[in-house]
PDB file of N, CA and C in Angstrom:
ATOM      1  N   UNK A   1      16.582 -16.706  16.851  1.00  0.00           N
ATOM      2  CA  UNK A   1      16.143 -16.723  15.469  1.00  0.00           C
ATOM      3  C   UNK A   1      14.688 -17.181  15.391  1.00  0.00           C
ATOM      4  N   UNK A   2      14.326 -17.964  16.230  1.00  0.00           N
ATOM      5  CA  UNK A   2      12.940 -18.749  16.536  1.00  0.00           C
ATOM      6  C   UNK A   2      11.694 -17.411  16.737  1.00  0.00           C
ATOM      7  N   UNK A   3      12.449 -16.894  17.587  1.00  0.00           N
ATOM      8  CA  UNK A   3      11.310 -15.602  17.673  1.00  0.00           C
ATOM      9  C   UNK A   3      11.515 -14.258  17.101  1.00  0.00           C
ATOM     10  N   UNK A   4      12.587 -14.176  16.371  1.00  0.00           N
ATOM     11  CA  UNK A   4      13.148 -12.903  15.516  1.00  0.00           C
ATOM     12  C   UNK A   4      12.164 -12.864  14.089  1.00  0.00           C
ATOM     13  N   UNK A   5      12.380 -14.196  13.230  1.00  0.00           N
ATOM     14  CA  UNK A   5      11.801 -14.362  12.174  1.00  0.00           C
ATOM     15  C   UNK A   5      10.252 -15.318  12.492  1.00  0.00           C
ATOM     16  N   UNK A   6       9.931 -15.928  13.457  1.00  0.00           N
ATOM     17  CA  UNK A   6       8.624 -16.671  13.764  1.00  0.00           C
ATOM     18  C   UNK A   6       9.637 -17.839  12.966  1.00  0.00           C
ATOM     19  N   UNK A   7      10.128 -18.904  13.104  1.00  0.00           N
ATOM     20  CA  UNK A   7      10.290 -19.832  12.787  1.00  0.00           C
ATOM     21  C   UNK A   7      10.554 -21.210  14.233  1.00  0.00           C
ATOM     22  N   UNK A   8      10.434 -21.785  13.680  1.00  0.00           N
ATOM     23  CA  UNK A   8      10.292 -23.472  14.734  1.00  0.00           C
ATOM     24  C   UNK A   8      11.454 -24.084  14.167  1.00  0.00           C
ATOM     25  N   UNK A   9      11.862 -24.576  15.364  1.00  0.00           N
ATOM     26  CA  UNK A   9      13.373 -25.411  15.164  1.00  0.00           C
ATOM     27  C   UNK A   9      12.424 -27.015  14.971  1.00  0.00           C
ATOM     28  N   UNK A  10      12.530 -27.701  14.189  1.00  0.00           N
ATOM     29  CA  UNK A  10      11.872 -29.551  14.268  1.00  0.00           C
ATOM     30  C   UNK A  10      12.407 -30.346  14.740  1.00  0.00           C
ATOM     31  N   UNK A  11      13.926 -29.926  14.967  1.00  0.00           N
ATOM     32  CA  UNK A  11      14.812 -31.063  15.197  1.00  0.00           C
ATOM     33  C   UNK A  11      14.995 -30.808  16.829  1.00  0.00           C
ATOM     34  N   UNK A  12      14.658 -32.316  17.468  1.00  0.00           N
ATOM     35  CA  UNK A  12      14.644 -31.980  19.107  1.00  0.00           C
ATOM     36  C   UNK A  12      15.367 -33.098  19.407  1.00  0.00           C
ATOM     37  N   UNK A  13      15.403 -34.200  18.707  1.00  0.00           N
ATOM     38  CA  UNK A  13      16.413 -35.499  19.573  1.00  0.00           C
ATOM     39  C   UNK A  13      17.739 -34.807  18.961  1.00  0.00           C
ATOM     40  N   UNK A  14      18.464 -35.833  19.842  1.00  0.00           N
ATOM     41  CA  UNK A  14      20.099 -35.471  19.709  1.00  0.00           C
ATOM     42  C   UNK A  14      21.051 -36.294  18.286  1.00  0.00           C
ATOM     43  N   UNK A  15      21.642 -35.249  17.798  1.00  0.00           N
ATOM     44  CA  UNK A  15      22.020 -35.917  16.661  1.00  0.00           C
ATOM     45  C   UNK A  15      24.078 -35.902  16.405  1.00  0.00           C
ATOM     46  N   UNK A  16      24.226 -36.015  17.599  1.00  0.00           N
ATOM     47  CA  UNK A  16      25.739 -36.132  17.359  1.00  0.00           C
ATOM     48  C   UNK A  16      25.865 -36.023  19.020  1.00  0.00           C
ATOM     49  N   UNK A  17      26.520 -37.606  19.432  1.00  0.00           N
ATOM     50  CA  UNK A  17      26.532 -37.230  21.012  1.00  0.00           C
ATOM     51  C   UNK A  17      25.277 -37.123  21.993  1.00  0.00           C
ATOM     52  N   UNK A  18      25.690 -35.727  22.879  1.00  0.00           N
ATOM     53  CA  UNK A  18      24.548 -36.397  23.430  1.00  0.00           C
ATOM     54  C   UNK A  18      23.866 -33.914  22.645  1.00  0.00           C
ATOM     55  N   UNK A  19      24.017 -33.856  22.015  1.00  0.00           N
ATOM     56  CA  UNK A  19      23.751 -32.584  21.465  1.00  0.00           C
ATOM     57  C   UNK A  19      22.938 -32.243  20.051  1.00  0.00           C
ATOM     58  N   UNK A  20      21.956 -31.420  19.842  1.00  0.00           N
ATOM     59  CA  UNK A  20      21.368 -31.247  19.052  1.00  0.00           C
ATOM     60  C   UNK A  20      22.325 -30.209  17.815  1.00  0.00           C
ATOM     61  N   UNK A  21      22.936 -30.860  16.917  1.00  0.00           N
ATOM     62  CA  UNK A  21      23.308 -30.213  16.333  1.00  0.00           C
ATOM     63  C   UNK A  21      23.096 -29.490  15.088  1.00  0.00           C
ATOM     64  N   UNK A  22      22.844 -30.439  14.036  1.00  0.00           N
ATOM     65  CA  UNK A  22      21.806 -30.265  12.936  1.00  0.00           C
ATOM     66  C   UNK A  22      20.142 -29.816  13.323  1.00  0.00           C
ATOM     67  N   UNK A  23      19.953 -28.442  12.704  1.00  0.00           N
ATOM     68  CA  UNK A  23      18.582 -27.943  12.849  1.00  0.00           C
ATOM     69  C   UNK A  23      18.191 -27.661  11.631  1.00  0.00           C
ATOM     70  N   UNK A  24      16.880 -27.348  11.769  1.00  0.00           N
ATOM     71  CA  UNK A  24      16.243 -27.401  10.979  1.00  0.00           C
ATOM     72  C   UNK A  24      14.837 -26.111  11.445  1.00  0.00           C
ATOM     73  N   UNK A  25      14.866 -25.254  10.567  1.00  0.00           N
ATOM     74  CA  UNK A  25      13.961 -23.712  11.221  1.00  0.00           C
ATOM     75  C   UNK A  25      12.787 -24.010   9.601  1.00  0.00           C
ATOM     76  N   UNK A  26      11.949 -23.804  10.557  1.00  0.00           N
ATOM     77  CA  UNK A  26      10.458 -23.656   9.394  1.00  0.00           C
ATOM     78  C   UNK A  26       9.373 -23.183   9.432  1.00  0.00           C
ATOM     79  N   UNK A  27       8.877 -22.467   8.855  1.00  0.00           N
ATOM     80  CA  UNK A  27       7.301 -21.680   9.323  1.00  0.00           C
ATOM     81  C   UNK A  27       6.231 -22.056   9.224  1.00  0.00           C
ATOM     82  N   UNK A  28       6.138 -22.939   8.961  1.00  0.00           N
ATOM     83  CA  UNK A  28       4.989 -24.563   8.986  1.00  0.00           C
ATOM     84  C   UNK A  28       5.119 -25.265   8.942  1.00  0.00           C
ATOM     85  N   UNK A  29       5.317 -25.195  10.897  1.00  0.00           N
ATOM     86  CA  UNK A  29       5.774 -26.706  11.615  1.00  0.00           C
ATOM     87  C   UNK A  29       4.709 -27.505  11.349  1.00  0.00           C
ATOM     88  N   UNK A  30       2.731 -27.865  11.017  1.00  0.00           N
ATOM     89  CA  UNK A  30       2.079 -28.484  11.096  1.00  0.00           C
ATOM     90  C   UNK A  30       1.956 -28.997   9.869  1.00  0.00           C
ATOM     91  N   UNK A  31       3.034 -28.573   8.910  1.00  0.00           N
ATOM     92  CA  UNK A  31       3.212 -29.786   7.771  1.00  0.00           C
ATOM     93  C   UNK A  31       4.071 -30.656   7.362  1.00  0.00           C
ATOM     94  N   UNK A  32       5.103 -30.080   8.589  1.00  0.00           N
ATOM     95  CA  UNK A  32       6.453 -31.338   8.363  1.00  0.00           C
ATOM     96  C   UNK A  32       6.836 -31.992   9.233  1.00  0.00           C
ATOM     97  N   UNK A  33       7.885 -32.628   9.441  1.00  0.00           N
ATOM     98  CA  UNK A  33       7.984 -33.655  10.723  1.00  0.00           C
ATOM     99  C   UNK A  33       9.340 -34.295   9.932  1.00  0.00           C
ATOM    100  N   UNK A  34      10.212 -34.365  11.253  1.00  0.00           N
ATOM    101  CA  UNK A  34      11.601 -34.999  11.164  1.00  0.00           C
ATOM    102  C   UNK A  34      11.873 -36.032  12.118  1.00  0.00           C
ATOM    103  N   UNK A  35      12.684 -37.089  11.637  1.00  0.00           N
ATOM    104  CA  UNK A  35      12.833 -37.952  12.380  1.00  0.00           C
ATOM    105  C   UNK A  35      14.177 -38.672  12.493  1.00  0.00           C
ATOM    106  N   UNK A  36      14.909 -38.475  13.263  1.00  0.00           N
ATOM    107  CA  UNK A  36      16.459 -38.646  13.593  1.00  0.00           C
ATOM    108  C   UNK A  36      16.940 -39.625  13.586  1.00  0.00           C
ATOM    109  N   UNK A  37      17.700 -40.388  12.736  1.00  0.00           N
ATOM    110  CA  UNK A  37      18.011 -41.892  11.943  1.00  0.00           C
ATOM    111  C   UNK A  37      19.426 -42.290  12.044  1.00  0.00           C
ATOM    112  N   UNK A  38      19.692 -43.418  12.502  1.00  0.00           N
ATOM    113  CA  UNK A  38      21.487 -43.875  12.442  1.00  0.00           C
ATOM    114  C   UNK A  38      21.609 -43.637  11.262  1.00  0.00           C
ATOM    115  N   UNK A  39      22.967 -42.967  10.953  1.00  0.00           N
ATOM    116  CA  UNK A  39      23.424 -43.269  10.005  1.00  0.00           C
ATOM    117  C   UNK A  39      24.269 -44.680   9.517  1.00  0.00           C
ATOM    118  N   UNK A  40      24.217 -44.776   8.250  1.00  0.00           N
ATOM    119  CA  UNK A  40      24.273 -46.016   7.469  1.00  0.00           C
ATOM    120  C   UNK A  40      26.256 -46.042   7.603  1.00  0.00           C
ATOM    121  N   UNK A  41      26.636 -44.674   7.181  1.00  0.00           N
ATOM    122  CA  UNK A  41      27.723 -44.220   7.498  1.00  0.00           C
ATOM    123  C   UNK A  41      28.576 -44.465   8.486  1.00  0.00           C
ATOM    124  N   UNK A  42      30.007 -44.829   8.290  1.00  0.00           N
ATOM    125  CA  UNK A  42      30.657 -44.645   9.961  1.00  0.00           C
ATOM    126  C   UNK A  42      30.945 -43.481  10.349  1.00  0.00           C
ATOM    127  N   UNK A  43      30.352 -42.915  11.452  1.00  0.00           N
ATOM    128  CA  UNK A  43      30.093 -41.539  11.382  1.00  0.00           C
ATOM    129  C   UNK A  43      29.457 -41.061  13.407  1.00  0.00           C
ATOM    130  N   UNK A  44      29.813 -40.590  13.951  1.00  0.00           N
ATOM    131  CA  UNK A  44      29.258 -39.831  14.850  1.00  0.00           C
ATOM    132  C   UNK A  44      27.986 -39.244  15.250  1.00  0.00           C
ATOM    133  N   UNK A  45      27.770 -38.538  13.429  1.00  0.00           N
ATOM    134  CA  UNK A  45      26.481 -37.925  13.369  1.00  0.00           C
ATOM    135  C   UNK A  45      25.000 -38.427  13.053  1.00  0.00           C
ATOM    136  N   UNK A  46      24.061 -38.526  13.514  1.00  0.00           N
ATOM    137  CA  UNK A  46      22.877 -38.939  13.059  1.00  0.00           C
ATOM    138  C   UNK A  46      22.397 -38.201  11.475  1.00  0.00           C
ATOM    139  N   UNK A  47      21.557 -39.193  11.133  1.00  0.00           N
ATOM    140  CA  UNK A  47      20.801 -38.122   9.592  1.00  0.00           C
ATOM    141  C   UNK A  47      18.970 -37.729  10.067  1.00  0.00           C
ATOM    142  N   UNK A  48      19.191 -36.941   9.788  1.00  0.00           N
ATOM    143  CA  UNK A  48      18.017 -35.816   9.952  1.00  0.00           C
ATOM    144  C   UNK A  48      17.468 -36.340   8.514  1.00  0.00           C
ATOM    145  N   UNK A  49      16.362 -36.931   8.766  1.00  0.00           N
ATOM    146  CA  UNK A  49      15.026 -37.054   7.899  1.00  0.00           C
ATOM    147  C   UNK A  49      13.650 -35.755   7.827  1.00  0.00           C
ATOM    148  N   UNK A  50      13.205 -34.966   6.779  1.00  0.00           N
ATOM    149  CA  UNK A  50      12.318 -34.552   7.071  1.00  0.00           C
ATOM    150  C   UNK A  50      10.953 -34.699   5.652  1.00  0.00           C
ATOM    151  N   UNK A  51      10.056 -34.609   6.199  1.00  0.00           N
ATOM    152  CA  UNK A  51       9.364 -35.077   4.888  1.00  0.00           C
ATOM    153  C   UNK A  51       7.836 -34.203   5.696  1.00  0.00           C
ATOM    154  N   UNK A  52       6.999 -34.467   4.757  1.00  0.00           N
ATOM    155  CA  UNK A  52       5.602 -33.486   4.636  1.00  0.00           C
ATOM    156  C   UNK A  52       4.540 -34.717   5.617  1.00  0.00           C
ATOM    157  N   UNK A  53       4.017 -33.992   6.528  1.00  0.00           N
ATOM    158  CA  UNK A  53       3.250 -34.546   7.138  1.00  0.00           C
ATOM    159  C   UNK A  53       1.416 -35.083   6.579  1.00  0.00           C
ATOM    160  N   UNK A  54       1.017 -34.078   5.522  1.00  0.00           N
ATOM    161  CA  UNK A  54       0.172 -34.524   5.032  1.00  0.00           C
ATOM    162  C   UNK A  54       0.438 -34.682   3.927  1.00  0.00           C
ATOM    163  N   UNK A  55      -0.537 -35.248   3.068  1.00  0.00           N
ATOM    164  CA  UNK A  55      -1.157 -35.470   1.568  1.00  0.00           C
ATOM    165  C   UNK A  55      -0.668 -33.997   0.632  1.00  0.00           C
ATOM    166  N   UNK A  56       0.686 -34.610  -0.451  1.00  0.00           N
ATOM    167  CA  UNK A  56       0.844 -33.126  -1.049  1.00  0.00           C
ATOM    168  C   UNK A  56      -0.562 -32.781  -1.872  1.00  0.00           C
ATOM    169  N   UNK A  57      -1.990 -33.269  -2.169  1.00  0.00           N
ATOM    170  CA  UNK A  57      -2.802 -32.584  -3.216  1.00  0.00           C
ATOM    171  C   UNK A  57      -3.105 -31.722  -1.602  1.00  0.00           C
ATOM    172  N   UNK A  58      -3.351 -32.117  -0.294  1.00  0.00           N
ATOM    173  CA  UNK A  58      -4.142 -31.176   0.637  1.00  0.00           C
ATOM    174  C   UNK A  58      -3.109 -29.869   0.631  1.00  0.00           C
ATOM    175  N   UNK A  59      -2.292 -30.069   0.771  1.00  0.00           N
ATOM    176  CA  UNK A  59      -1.152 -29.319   0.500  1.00  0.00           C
ATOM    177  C   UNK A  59      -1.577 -28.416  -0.111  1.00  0.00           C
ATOM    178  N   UNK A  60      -1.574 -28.617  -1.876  1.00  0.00           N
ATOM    179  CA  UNK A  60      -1.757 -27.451  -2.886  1.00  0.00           C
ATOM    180  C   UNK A  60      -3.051 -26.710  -2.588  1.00  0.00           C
ATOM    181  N   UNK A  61      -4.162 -27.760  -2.028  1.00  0.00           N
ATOM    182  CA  UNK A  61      -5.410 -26.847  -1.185  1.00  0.00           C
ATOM    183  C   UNK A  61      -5.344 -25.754  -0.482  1.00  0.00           C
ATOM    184  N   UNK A  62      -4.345 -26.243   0.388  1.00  0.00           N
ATOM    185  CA  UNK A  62      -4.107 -24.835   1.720  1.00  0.00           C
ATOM    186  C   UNK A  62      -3.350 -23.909   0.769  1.00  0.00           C
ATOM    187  N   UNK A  63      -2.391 -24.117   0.188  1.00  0.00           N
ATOM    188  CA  UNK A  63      -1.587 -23.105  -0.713  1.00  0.00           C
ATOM    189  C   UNK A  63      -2.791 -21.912  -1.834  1.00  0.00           C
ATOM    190  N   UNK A  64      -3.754 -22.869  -2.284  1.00  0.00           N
ATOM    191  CA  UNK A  64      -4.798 -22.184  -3.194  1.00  0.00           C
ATOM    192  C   UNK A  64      -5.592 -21.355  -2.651  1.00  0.00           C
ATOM    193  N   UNK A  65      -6.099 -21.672  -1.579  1.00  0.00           N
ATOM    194  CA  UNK A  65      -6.791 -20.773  -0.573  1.00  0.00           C
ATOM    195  C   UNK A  65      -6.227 -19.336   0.051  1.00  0.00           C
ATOM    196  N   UNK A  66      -4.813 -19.320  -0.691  1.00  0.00           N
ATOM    197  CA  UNK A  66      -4.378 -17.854  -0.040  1.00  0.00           C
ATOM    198  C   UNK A  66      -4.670 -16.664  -0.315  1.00  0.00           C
ATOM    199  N   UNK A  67      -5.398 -16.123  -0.237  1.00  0.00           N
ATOM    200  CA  UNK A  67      -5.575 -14.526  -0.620  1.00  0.00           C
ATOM    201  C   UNK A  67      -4.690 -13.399  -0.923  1.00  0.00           C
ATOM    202  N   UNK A  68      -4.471 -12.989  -1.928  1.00  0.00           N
ATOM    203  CA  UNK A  68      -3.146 -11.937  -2.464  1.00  0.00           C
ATOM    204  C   UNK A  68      -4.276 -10.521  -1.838  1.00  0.00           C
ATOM    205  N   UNK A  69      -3.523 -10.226  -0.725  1.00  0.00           N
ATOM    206  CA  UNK A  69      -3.841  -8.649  -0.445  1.00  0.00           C
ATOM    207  C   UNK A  69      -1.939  -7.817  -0.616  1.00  0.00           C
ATOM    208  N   UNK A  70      -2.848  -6.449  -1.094  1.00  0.00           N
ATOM    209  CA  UNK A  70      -1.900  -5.553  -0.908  1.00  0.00           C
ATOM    210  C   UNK A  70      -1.561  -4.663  -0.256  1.00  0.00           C
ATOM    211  N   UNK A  71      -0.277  -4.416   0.027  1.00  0.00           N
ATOM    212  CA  UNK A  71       0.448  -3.651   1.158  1.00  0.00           C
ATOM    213  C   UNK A  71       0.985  -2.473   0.390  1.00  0.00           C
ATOM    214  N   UNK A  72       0.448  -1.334   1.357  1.00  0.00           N
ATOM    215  CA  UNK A  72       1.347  -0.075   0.608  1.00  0.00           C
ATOM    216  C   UNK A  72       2.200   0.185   2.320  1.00  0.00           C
ATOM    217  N   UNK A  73       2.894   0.915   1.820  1.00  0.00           N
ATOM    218  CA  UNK A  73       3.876   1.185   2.770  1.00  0.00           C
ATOM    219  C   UNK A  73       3.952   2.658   2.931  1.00  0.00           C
ATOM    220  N   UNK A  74       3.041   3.543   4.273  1.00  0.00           N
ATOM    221  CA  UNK A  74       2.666   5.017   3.990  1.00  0.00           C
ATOM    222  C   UNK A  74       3.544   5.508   4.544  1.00  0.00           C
ATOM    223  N   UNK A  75       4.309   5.470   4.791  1.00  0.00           N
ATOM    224  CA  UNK A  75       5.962   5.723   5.407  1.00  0.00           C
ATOM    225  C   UNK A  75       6.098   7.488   4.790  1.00  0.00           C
ATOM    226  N   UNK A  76       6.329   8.657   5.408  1.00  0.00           N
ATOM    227  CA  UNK A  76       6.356   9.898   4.498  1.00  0.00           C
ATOM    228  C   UNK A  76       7.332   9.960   3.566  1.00  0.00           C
ATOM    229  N   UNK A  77       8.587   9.399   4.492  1.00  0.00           N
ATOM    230  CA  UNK A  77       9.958   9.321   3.257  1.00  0.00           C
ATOM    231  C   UNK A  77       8.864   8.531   1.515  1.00  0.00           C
ATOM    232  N   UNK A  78       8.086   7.606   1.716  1.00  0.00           N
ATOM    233  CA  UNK A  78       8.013   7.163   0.420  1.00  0.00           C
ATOM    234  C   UNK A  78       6.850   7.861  -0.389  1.00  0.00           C
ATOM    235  N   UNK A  79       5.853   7.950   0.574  1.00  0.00           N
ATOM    236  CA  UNK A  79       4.877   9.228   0.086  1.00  0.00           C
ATOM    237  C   UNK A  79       5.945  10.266  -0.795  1.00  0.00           C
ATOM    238  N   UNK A  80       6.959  10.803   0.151  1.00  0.00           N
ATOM    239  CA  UNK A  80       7.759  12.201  -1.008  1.00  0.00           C
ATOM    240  C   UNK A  80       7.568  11.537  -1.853  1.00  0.00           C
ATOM    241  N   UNK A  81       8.681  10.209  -2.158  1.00  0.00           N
ATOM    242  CA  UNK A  81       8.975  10.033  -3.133  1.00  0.00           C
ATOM    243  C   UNK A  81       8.126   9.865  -3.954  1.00  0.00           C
ATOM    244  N   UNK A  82       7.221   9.146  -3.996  1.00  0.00           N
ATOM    245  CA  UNK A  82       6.084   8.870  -4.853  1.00  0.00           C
ATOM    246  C   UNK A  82       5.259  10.013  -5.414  1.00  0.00           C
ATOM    247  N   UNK A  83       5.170  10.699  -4.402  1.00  0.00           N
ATOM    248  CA  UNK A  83       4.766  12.496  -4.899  1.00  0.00           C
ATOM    249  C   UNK A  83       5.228  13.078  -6.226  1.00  0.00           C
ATOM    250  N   UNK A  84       7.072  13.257  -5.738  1.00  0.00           N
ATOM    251  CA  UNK A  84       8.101  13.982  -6.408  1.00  0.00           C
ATOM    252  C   UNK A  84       8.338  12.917  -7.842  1.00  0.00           C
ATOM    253  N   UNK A  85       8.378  11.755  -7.722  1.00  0.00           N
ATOM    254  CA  UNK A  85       7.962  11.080  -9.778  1.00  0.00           C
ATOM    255  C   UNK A  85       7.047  11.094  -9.951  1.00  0.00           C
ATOM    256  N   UNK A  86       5.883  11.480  -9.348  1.00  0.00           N
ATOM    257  CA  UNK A  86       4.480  11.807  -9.602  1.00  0.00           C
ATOM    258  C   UNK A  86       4.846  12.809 -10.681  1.00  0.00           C
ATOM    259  N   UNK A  87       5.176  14.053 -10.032  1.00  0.00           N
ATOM    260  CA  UNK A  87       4.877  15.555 -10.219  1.00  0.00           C
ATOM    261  C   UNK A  87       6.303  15.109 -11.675  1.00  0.00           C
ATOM    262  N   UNK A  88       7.224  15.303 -11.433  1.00  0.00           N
ATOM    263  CA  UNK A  88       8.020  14.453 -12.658  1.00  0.00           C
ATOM    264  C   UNK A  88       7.124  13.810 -13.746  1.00  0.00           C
ATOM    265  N   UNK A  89       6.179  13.169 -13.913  1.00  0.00           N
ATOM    266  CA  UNK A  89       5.720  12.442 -14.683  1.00  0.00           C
ATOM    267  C   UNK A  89       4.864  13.484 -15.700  1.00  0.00           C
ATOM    268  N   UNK A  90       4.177  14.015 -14.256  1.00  0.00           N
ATOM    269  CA  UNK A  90       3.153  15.147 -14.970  1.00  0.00           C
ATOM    270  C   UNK A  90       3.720  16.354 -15.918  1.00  0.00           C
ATOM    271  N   UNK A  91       4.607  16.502 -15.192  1.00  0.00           N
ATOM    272  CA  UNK A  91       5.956  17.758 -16.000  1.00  0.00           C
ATOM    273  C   UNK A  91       6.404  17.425 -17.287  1.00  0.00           C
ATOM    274  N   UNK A  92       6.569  15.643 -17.546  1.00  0.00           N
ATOM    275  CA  UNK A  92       7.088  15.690 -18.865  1.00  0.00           C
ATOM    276  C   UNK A  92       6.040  15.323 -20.091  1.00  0.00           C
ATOM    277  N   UNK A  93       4.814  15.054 -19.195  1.00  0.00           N
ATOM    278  CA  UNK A  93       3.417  14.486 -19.974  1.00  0.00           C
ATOM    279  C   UNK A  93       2.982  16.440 -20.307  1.00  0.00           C
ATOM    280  N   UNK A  94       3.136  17.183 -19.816  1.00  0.00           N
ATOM    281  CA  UNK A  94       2.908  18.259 -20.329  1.00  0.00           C
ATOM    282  C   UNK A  94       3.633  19.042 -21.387  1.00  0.00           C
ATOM    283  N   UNK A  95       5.042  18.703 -21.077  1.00  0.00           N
ATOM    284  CA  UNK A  95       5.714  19.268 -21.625  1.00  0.00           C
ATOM    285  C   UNK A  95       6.329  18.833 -23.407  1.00  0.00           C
ATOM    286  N   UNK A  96       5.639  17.514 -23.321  1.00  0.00           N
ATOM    287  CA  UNK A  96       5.465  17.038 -24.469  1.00  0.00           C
ATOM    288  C   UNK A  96       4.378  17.155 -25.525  1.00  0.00           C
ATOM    289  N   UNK A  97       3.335  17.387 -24.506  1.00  0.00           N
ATOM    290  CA  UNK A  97       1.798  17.984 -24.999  1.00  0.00           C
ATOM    291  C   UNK A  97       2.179  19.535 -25.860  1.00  0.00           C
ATOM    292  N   UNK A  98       2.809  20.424 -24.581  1.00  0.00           N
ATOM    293  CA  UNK A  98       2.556  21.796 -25.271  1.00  0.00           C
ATOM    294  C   UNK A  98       3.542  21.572 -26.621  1.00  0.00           C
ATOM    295  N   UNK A  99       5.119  21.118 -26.701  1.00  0.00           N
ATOM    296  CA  UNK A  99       6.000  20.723 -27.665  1.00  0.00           C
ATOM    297  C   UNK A  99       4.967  20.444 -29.227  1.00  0.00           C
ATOM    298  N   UNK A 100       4.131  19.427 -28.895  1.00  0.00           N
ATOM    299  CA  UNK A 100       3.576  18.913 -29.681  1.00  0.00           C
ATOM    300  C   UNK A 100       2.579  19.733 -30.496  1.00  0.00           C
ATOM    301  N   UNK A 101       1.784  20.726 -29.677  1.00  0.00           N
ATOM    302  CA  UNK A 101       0.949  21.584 -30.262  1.00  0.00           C
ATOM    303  C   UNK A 101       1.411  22.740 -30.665  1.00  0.00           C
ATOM    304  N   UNK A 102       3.262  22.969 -30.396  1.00  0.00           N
ATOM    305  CA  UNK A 102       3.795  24.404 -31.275  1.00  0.00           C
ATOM    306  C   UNK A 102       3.664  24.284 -32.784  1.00  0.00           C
TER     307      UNK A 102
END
């Protein structure tokens, strides 16, 4: 899953036993950080802490700085399509025109 979707597992100590069980997958590992805690609980399992590694205003910085580009997708199947309600569009923008001027 780590290299299917690009995501990072955070959780590396062992949290039940001697096994990593509870994970945790994220796509910006350089803003979070977990840290594996007894539980308070009578319980087997450790608690998985995770929290933001920097300053949330730097945060909304890096977030503001993103650039919205657009993606077309030239795939021919969608070209037809886009063609064929094209030509549809034009057919009924005419056909309402000539209607209109009988």
């Amino acid at each position: 899953m780590e290299v299917q979707y690009g995501l990072h597992q955070l959780v590396t100590d062992v949290t039940h036993g001697n096994n990593v069980l509870d994970k945790v997958f994220i796509n910006r590992p350089d803003i979070y950080s977990t840290t594996v805690l007894c539980s308070l609980l009578k319980t087997k399992h450790s608690a998985v802490l995770v929290r933001p590694v920097i300053d949330r205003q730097i945060c909304n910085r890096v977030v503001a700085k993103r650039k919205k580009v657009s993606l077309y997708d030239l795939r021919q199947c969608n070209i037809h399509c886009v063609s064929k309600k094209f030509t549809l569009l034009l057919f009924a923008i005419t056909k309402s025109d000539v209607d209109r001027f009988q």
